[in-house]
N, C-alpha and C. Protein backbone atom coordinates (compact mmCIF):
# COMPACT_ATOMS: atom_id res chain seq x y z
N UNK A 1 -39.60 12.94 19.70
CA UNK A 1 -38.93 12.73 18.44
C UNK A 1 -37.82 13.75 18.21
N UNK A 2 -38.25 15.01 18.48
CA UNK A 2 -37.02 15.91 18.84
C UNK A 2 -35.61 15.56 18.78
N UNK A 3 -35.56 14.72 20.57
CA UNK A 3 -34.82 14.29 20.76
C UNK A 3 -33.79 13.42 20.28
N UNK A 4 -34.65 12.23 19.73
CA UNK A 4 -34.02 11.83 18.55
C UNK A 4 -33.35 11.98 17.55
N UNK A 5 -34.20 13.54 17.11
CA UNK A 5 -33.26 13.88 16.11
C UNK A 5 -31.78 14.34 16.45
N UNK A 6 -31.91 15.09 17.62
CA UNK A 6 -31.25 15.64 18.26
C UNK A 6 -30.15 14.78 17.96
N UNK A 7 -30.01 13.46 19.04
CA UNK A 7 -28.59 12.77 19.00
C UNK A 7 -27.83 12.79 17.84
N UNK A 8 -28.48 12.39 16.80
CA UNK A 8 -28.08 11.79 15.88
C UNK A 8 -27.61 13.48 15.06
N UNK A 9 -27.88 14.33 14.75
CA UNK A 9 -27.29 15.75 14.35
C UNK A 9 -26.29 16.00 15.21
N UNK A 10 -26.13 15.74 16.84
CA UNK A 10 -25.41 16.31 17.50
C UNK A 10 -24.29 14.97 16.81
N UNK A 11 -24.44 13.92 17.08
CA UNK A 11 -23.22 12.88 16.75
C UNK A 11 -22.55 13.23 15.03
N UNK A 12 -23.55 13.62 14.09
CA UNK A 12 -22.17 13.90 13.10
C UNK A 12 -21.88 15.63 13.22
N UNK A 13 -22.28 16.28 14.04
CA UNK A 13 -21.41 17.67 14.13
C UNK A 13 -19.95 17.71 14.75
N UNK A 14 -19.28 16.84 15.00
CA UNK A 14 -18.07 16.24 15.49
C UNK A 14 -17.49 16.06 13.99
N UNK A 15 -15.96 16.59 13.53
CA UNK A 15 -15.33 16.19 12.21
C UNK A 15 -14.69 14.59 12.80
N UNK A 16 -14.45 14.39 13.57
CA UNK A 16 -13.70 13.06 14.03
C UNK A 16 -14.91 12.16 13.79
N UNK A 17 -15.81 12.27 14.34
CA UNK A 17 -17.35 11.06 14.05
C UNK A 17 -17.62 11.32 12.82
N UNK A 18 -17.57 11.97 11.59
CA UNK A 18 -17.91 12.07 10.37
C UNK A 18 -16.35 11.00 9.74
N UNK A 19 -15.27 11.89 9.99
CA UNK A 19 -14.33 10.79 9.53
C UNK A 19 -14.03 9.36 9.58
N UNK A 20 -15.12 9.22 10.77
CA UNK A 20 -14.72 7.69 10.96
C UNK A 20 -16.10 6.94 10.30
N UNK A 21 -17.47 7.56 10.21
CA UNK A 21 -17.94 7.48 9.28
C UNK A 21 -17.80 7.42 8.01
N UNK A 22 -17.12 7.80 7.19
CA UNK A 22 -16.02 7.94 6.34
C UNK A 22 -15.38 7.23 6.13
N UNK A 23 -14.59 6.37 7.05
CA UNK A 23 -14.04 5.21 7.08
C UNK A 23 -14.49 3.77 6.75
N UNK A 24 -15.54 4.15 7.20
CA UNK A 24 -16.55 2.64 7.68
C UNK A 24 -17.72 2.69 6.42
N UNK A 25 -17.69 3.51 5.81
CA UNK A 25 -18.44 3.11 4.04
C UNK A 25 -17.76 2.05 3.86
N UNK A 26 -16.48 1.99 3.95
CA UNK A 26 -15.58 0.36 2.95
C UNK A 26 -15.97 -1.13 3.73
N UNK A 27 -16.53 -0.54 5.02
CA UNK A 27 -16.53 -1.61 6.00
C UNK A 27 -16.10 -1.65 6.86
N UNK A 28 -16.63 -3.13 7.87
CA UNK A 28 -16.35 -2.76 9.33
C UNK A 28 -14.98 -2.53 9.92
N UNK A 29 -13.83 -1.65 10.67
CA UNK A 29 -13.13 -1.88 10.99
C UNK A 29 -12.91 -2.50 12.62
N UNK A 30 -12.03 -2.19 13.10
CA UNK A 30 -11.35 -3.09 13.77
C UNK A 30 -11.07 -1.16 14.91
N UNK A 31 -11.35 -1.06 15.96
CA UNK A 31 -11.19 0.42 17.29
C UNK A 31 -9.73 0.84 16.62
N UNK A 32 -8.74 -0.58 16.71
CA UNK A 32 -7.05 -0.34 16.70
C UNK A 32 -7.20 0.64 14.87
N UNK A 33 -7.49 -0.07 14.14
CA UNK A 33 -7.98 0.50 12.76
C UNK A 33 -8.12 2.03 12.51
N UNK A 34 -9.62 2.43 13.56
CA UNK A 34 -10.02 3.44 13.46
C UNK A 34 -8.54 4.45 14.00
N UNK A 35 -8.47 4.26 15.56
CA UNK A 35 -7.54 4.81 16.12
C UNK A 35 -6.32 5.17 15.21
N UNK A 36 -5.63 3.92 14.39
CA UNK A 36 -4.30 4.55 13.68
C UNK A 36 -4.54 5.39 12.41
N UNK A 37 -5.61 5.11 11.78
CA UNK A 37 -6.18 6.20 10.49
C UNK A 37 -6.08 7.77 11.41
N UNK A 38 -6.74 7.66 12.75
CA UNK A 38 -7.05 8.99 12.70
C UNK A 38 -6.17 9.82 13.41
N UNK A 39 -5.15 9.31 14.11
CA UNK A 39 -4.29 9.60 14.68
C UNK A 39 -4.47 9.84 16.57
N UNK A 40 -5.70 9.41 16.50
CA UNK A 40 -5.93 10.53 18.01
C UNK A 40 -5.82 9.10 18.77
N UNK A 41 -5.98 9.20 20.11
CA UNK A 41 -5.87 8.16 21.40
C UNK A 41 -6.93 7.57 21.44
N UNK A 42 -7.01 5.86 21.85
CA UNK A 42 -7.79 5.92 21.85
C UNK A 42 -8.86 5.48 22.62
N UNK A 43 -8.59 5.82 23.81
CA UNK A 43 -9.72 6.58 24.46
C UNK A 43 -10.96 7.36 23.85
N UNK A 44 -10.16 8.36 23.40
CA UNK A 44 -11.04 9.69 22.35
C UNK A 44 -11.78 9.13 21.06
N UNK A 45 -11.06 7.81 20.19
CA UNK A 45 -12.04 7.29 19.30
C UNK A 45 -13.22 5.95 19.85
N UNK A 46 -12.68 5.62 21.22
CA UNK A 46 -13.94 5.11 21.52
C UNK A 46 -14.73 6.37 22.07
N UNK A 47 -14.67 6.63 22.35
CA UNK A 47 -16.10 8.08 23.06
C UNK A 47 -16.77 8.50 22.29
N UNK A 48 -16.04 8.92 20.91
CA UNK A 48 -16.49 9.00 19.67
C UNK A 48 -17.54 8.03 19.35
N UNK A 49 -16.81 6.78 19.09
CA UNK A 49 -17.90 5.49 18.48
C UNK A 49 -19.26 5.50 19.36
N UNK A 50 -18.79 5.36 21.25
CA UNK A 50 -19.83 5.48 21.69
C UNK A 50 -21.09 6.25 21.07
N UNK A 51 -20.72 7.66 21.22
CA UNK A 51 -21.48 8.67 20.56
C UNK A 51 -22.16 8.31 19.42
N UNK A 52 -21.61 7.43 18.47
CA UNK A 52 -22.09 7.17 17.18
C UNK A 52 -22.77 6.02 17.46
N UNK A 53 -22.75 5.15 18.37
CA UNK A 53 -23.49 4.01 18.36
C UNK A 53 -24.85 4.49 19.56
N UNK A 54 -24.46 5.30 20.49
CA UNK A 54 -26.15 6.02 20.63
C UNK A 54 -27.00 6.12 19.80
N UNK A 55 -26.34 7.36 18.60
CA UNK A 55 -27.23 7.75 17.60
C UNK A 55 -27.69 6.98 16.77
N UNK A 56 -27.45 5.35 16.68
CA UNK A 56 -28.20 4.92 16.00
C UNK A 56 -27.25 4.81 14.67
N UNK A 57 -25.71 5.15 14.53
CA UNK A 57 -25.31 5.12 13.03
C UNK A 57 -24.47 4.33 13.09
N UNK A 58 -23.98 3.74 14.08
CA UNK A 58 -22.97 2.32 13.76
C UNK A 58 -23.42 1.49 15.01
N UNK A 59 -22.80 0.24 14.30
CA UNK A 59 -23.03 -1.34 14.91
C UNK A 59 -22.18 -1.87 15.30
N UNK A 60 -21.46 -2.47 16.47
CA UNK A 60 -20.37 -3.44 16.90
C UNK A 60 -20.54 -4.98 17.00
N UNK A 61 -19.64 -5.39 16.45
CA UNK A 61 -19.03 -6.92 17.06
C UNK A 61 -18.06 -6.84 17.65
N UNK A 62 -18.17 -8.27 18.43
CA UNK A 62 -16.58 -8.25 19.52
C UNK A 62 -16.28 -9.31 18.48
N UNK A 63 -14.66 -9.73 18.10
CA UNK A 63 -14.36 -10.74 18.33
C UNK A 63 -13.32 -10.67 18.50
N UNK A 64 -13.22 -11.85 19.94
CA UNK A 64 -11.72 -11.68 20.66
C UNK A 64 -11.92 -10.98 21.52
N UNK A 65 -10.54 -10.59 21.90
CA UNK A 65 -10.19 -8.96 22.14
C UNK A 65 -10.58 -7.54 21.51
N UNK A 66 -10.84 -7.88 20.12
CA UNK A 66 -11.08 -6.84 19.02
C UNK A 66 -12.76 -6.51 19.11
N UNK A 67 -12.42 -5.45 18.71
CA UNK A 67 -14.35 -4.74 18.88
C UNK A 67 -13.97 -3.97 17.25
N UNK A 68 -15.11 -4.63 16.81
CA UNK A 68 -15.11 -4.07 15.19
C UNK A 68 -16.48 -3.42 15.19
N UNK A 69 -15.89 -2.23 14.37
CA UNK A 69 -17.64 -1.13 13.71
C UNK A 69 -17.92 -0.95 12.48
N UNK A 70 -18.96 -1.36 12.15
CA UNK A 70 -19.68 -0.93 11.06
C UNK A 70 -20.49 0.20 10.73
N UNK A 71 -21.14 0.52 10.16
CA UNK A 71 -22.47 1.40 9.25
C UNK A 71 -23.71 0.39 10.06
N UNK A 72 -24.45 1.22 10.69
CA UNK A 72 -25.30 0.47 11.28
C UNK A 72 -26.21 0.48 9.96
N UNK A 73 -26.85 -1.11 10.16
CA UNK A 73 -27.22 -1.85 8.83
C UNK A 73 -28.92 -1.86 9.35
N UNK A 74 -29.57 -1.90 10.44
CA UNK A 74 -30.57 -1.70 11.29
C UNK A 74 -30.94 -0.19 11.88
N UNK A 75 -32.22 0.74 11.06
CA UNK A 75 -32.43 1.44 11.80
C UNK A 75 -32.80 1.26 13.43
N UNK A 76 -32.35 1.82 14.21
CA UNK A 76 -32.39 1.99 15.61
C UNK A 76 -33.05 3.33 15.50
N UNK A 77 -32.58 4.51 14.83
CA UNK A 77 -32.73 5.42 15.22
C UNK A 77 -33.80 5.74 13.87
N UNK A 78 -34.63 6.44 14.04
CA UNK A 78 -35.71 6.63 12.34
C UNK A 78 -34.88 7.66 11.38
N UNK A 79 -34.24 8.19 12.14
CA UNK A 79 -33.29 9.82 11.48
C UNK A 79 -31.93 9.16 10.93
N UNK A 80 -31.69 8.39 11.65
CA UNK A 80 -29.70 7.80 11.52
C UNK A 80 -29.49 7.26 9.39
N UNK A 81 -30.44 6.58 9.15
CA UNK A 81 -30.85 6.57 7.29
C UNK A 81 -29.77 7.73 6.72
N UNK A 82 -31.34 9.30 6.51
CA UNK A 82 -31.20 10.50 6.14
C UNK A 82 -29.71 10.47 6.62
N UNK A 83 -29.31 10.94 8.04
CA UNK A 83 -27.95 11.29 8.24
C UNK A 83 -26.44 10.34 7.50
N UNK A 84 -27.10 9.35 7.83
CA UNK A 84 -26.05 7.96 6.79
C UNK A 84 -26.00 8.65 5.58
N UNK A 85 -26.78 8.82 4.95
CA UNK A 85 -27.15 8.90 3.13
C UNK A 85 -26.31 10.45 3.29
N UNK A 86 -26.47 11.88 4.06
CA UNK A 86 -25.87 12.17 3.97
C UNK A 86 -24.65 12.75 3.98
N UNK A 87 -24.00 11.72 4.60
CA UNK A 87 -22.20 11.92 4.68
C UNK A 87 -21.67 10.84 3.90
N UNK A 88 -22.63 9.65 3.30
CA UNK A 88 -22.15 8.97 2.58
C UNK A 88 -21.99 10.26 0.93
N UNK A 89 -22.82 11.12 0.76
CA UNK A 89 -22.54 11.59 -0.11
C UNK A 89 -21.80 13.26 -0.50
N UNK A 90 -21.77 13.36 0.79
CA UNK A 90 -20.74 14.37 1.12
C UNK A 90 -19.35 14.29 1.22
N UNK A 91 -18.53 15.13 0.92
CA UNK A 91 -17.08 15.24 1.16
C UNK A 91 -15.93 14.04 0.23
N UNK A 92 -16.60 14.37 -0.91
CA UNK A 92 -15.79 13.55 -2.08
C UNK A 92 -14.44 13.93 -2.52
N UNK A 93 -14.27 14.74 -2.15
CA UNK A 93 -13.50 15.71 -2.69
C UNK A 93 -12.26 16.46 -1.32
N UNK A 94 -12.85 16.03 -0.11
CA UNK A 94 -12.26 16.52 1.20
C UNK A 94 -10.68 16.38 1.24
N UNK A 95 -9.54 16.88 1.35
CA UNK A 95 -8.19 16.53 1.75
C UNK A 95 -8.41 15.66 2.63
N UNK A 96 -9.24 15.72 3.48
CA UNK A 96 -8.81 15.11 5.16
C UNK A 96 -9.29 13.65 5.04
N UNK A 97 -10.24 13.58 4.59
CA UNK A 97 -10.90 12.10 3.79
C UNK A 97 -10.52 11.68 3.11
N UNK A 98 -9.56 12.20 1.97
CA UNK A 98 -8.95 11.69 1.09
C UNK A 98 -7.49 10.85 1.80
N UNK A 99 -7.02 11.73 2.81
CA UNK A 99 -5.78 11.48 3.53
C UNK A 99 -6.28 10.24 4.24
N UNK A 100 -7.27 10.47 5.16
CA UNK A 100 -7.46 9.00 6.06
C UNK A 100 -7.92 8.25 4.74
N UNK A 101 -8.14 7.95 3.75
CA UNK A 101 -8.74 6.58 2.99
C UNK A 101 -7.49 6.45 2.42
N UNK A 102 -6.07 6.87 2.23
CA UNK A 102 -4.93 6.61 1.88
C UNK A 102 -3.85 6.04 2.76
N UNK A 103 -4.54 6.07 4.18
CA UNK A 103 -3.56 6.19 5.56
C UNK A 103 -4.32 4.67 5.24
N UNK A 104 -5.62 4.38 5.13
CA UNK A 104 -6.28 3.05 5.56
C UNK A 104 -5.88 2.46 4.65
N UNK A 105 -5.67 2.55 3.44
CA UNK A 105 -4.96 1.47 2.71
C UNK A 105 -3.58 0.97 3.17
N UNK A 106 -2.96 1.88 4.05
CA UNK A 106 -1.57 1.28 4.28
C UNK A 106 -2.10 0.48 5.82
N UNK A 107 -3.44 1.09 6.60
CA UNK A 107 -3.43 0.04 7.84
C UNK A 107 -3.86 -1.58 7.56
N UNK A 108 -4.72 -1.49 6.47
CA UNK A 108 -5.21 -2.54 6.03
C UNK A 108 -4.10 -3.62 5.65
N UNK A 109 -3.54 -2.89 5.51
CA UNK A 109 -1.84 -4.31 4.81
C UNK A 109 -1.58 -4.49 6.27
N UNK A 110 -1.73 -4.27 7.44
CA UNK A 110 -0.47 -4.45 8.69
C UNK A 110 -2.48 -5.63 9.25
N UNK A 111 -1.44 -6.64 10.12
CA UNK A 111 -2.66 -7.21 10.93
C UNK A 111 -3.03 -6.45 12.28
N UNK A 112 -4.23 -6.61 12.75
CA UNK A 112 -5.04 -5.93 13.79
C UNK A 112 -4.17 -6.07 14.85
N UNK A 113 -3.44 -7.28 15.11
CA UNK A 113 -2.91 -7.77 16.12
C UNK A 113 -1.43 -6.83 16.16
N UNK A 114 -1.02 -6.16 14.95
CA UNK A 114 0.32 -5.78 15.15
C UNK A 114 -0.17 -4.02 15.53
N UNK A 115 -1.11 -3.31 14.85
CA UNK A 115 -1.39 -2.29 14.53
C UNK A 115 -2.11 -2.40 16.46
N UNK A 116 -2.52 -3.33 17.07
CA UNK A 116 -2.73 -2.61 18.53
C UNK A 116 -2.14 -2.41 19.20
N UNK A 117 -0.64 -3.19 18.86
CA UNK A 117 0.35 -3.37 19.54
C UNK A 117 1.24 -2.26 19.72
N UNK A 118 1.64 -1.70 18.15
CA UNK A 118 2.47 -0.93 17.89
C UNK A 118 1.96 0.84 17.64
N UNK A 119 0.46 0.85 17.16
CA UNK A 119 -0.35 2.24 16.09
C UNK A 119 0.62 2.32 15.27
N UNK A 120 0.54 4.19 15.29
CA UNK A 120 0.54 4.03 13.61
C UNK A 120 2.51 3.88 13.26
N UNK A 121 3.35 3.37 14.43
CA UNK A 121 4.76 2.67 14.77
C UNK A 121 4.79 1.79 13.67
N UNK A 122 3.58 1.11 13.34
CA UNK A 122 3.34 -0.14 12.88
C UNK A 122 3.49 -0.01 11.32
N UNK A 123 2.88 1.31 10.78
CA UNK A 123 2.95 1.55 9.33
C UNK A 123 4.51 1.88 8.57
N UNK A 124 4.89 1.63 7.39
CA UNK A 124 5.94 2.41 6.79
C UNK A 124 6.11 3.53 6.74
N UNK A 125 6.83 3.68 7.67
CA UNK A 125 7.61 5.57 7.38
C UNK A 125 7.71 5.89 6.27
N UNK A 126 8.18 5.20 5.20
CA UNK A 126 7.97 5.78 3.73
C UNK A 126 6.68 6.32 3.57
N UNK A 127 5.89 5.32 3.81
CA UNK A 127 4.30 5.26 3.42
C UNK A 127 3.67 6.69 4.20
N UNK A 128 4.06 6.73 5.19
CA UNK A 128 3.18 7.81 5.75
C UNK A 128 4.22 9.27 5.83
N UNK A 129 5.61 9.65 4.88
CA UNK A 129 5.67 10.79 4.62
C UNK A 129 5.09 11.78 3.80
N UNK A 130 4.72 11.10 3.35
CA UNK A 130 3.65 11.97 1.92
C UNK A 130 2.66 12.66 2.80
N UNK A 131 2.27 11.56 4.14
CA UNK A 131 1.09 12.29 5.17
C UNK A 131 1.58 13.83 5.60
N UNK A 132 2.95 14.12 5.90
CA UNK A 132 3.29 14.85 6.88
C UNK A 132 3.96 16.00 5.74
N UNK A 133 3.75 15.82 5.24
CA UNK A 133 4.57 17.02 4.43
C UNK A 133 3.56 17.89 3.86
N UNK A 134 2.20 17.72 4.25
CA UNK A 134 1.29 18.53 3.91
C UNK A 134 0.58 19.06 5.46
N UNK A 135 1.07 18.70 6.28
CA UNK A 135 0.33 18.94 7.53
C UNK A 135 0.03 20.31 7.93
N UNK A 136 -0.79 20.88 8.31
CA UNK A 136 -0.72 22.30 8.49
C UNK A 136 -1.33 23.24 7.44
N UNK A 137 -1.42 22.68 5.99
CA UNK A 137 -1.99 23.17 5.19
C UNK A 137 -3.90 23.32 5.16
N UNK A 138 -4.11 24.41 4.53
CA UNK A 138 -5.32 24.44 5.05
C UNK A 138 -6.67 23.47 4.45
């Protein structure tokens, strides 16, 4: 059981697997989704998801081409609950959470199909200067 617990602590001690947790309270997204909210490659946000779908805290569908993740809705893991419940109630208040749930309102307007094509090319430069003019701050 240890072990168990283990994964699932080791998978949200990662800030990138908490943020995308974070993400996925509103619902399931779409890899291309995750990837342009968070900025990183994505390679690096699937390895991530992997990680998170070991532990038992998110769920995939394919459809298509597209691989969408959710909040795993099925314990798998007996611990993954507790850990859900708490990052769902943590970090209300976070810049960095606040920034990706403002970045996702602008991915959510673009379709999946353009946003894999293009990332975050795909969003309004208007829209995402407000992102960059705080960058670096602590």
């Amino acid at each position: 059981m240890l072990e168990t617990f283990e994964t699932v602590a080791k998978a949200i001690a990662d800030p990138s697997r908490v943020r995308i947790l974070k993400l996925l309270e509103n619902g399931e997204l779409c890899v291309c989704q995750i990837t342009t909210v968070l900025a990183l490659a994505p390679a690096t946000v699937s390895k991530h998801l992997a990680g998170l779908k070991i532990a038992g805290l998110v769920q995939q569908r394919r459809d298509g081409k597209w691989v969408y993740y959710r909040v795993a809705e099925r314990d798998f893991n007996p611990y993954a609950r507790s850990f859900l419940n708490l990052v769902k109630a943590s970090l209300k208040d976070d810049p960095t959470t606040a920034e990706d749930r403002r970045v996702l309102v602008l991915v959510n307007a673009v379709p999946v199909q353009t946003l894999c094509d293009q990332g975050r090319a795909a969003l309004s430069l208007n829209a995402l200067a407000a992102s960059t003019c705080c960058e670096g701050s602590p």
